[in-house]
Every structure is written in C-alpha cells, then in structure tokens.
Protein backbone atom coordinates (compact mmCIF):
# COMPACT_ATOMS: atom_id res chain seq x y z
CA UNK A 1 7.77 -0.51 11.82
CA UNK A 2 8.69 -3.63 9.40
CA UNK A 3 5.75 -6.13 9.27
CA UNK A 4 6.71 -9.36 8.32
CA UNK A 5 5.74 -13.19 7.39
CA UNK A 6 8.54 -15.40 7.38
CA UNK A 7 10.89 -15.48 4.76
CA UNK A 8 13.89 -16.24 3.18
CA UNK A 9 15.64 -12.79 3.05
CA UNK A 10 18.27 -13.26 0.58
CA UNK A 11 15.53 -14.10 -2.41
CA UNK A 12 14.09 -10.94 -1.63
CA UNK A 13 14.29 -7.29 -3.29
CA UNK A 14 12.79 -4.04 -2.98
CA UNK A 15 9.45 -3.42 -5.40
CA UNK A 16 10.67 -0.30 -7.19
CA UNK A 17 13.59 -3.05 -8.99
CA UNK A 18 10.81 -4.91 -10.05
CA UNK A 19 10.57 -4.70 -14.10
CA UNK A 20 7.36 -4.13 -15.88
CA UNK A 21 5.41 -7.63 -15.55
CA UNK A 22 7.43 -9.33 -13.23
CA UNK A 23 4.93 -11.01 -10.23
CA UNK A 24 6.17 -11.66 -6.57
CA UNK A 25 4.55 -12.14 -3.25
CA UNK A 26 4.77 -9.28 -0.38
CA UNK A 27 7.24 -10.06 2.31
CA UNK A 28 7.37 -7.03 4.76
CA UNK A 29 6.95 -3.46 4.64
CA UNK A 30 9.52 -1.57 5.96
CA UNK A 31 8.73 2.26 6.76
CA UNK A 32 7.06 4.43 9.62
CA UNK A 33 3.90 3.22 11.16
CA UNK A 34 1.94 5.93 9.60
CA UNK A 35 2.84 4.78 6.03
CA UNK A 36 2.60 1.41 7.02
CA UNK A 37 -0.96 1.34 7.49
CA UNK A 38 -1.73 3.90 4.85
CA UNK A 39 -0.24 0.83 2.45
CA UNK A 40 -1.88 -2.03 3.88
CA UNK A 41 -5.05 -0.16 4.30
CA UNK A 42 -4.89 -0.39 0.12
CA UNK A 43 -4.28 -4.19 -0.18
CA UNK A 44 -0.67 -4.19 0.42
CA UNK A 45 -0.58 -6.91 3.06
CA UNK A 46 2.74 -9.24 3.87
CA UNK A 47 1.37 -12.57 1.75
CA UNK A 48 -0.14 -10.71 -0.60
CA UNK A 49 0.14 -11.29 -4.68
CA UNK A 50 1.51 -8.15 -6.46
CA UNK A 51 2.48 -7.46 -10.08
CA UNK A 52 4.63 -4.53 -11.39
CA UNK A 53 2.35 -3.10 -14.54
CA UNK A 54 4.82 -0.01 -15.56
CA UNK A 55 6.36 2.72 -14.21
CA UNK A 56 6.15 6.56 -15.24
CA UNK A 57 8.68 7.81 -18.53
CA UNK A 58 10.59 9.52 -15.43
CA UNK A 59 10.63 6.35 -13.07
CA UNK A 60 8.02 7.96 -10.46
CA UNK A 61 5.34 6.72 -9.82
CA UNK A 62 4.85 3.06 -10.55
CA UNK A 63 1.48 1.08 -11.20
CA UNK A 64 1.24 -2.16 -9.72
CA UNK A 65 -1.76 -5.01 -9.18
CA UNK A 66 -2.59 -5.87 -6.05
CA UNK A 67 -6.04 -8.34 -5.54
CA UNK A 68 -7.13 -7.52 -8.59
CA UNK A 69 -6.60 -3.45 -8.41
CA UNK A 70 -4.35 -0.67 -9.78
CA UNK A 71 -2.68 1.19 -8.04
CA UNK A 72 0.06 4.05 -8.24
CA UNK A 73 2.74 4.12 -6.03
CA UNK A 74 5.83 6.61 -5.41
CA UNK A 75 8.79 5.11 -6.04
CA UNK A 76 10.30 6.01 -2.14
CA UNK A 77 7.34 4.01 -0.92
CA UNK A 78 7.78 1.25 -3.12
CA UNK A 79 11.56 0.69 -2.15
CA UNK A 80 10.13 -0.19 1.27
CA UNK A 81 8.18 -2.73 0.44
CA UNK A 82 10.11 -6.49 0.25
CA UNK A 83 8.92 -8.55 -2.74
CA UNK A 84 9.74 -12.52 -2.54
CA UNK A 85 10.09 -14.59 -5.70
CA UNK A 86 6.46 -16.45 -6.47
C-alpha cells in the first residue's frame, strides 16, 4: 500500500537518513496495509510535521516527534516512510 499527497519525489528521502534534529513533512508511507495503518493510527499521516530526535547507540530504534509526541520507531519501518523537505 503507498499512501500519498502529492509531491515532488526527487526532494524526498527515506526517515531513517534523517539526522538527529532535522524536520520534514510526511509524504507517503510505503509498506503493507497492516503496517500502514498501525503507523498512521500513531500520528504518522501523509502531511504531517515530523522531527528526527535521536536514534539508538546501535542505529535501531529511532525517536521522532510527531504532533507534539514521541515516539520510537524501528529503523525497517522508518525507511518506508517518505520525508519531504519543510
């Protein structure tokens, strides 16, 4: 399932490159259906403001800000969801 907003592809790049701090906007999440609504169930909606806070010493899993909240990702989910330049 990819759920998208339109976009201009070639500005965009996976979340898990993201460095600590850097902001974006959510352009499309790219994974099974399943996961796909486990992530936007949490706030991770195409359109959506996210942040990159840090990742773990070992790169897994990652803390990001979504509307406001925490929350800790796995790295494999991250690198299916498409971050645009803010």
């Amino acid at each position: 399932m990819s759920t998208t907003t339109p976009r201009d592809a070639s500005a965009e790049r996976a979340l898990d490159s993201m460095a600590s701090g850097e902001r974006g906007v959510i352009a499309a999440i790219d994974c099974e259906p399943s996961v796909a609504r486990r992530l936007m169930e949490l706030g991770l909606v195409p359109g959506t403001d996210i942040e990159m806070i840090r990742r773990a010493p070992l790169g897994d899993p990652l803390e990001v800000r979504v509307r406001g909240v925490h929350l800790s990702l796995r790295r494999a989910e991250a690198r299916r969801i498409h971050v645009a330049p803010r």
